[in-house]
Protein backbone atom coordinates (compact mmCIF):
# COMPACT_ATOMS: atom_id res chain seq x y z
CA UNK A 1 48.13 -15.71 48.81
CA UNK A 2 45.99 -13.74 50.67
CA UNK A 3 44.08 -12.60 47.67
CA UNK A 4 43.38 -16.12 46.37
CA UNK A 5 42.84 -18.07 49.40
CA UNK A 6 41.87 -15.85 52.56
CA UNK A 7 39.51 -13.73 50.84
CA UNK A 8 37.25 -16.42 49.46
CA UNK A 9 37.40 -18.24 52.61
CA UNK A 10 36.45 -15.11 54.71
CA UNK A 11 33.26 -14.82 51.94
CA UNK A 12 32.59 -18.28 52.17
CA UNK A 13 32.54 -18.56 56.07
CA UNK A 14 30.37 -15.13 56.25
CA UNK A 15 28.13 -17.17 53.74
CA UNK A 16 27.92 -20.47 55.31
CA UNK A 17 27.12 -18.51 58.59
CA UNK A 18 24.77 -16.22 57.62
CA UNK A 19 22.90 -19.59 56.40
CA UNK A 20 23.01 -21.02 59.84
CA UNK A 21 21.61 -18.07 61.67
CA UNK A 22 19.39 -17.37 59.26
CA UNK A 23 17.71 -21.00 59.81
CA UNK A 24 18.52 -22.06 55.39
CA UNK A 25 20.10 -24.82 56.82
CA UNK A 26 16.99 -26.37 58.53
CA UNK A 27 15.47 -28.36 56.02
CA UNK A 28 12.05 -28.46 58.06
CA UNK A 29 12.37 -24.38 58.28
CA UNK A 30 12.82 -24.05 54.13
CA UNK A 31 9.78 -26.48 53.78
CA UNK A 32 7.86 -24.86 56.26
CA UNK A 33 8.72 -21.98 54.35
CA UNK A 34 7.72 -23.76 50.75
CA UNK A 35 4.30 -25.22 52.48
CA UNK A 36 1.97 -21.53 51.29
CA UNK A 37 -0.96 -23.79 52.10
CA UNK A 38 -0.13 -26.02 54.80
CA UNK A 39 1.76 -24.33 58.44
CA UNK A 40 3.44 -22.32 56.31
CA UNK A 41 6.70 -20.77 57.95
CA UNK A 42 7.71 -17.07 56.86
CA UNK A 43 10.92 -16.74 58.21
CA UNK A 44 12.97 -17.41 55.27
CA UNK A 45 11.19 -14.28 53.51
CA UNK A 46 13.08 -12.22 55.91
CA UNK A 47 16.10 -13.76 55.53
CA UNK A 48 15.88 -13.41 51.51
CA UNK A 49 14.19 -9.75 52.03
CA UNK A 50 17.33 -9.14 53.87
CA UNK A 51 19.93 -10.22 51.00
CA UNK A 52 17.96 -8.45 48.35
CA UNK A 53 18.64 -5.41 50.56
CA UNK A 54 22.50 -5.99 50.68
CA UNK A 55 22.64 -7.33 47.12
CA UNK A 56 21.02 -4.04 46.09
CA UNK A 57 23.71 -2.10 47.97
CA UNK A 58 26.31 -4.27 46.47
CA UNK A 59 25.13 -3.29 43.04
CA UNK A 60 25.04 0.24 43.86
CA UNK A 61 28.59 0.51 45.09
CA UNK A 62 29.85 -1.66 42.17
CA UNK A 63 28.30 0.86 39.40
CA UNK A 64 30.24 3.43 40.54
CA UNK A 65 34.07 1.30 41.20
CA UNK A 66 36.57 0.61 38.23
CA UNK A 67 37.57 -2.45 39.37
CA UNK A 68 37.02 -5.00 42.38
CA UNK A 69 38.80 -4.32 45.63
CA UNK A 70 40.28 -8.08 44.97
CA UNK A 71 39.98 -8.98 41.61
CA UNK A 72 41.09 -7.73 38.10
CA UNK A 73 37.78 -6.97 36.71
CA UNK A 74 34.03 -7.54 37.56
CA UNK A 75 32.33 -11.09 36.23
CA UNK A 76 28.79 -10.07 35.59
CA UNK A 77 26.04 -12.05 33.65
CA UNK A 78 25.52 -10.63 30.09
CA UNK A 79 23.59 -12.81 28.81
CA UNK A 80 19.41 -12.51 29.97
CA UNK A 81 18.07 -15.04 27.22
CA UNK A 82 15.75 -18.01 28.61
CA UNK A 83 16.93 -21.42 26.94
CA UNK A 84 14.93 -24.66 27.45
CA UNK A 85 18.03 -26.29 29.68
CA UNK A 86 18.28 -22.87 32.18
CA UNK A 87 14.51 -23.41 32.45
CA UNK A 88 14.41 -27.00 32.64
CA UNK A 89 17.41 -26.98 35.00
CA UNK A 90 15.38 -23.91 37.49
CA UNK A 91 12.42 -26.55 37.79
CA UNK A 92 14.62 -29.31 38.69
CA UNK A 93 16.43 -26.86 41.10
CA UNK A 94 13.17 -26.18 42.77
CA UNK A 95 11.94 -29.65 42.82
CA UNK A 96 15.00 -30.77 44.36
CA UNK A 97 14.85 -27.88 47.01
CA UNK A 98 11.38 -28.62 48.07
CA UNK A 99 11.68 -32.58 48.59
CA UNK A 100 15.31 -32.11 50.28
CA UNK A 101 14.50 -28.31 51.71
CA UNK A 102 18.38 -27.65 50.88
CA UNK A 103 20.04 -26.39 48.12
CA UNK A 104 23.71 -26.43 47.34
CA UNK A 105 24.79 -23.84 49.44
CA UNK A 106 22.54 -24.62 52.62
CA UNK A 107 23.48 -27.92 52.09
CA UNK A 108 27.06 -27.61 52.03
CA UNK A 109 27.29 -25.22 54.77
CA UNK A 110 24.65 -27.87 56.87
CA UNK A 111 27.69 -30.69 56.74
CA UNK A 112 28.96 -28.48 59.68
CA UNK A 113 25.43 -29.02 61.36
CA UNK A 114 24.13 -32.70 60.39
CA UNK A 115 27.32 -34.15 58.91
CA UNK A 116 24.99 -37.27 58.38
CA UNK A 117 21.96 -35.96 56.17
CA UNK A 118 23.49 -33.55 54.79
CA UNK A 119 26.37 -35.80 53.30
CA UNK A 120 23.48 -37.42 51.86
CA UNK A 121 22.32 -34.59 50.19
CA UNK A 122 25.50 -33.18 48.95
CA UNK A 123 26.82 -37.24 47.36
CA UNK A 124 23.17 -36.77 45.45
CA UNK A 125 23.79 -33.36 44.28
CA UNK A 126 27.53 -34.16 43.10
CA UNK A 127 26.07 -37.41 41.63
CA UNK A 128 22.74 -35.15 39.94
CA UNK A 129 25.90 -33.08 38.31
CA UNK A 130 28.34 -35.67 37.55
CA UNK A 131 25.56 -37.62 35.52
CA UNK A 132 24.43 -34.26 33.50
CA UNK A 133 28.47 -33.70 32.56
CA UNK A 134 28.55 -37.21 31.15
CA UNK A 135 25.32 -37.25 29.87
CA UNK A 136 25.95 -34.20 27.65
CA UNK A 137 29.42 -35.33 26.77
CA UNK A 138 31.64 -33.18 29.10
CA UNK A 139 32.85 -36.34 31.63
């Protein structure tokens, strides 16, 4: 129980807060933030300067363990080839960040925040992925 339920929670809360304080779930902030030639805001370069810190240090401290602390093995990405749908799919990530200035994890975490808006966001996003299942067959 604790393993599959109060661990992920824990991550996701520390996630979803970290977010918050870190201002991803202001939409005007990540704008401001995507605006280089306007009133450009850089904030949000600390708060991503700061998880490329702790992401290195993750990566460090996983080289050297056999196994996760709560898992069986570690799921890492093995593959690093560029295919037109992972590049097609980036650019409609991005467009869909800078016109909404969320993203799926911002925008989840800002239902705590704006319930309204970002409810919006998060029923387009769900719709976005439902239609891409169906359209290639999967729903």
């Amino acid at each position: 129980m604790i393993r599959e339920t109060l661990v992920p929670l824990a991550a996701g809360t520390i996630f979803g807060a970290g977010l918050t304080i870190g201002g991803m779930t202001d939409p005007a902030r990540v704008r401001g933030f995507l605006d280089l030639f306007g009133n450009w805001d850089p904030t949000l370069a600390f708060v991503m300067g700061g998880a490329v810190l702790v992401m290195a240090l993750a990566w460090t401290v996983q080289r050297k363990m056999l196994r996760p602390v709560f898992g069986e093995g570690f799921s890492l990405p093995d593959r690093s080839d560029l295919t037109p749908r992972l590049i097609g799919g980036s650019a409609l990530f991005g467009i869909g960040w800078g016109i909404a200035g969320l993203c799926p994890g911002p925008g989840f975490a800002a239902l705590a925040i704006a319930p309204v808006s970002a409810a919006i966001f998060v029923a387009a996003m769900l719709g976005g992925m439902l239609l891409v299942r169906i359209m290639e067959g999967h729903g």
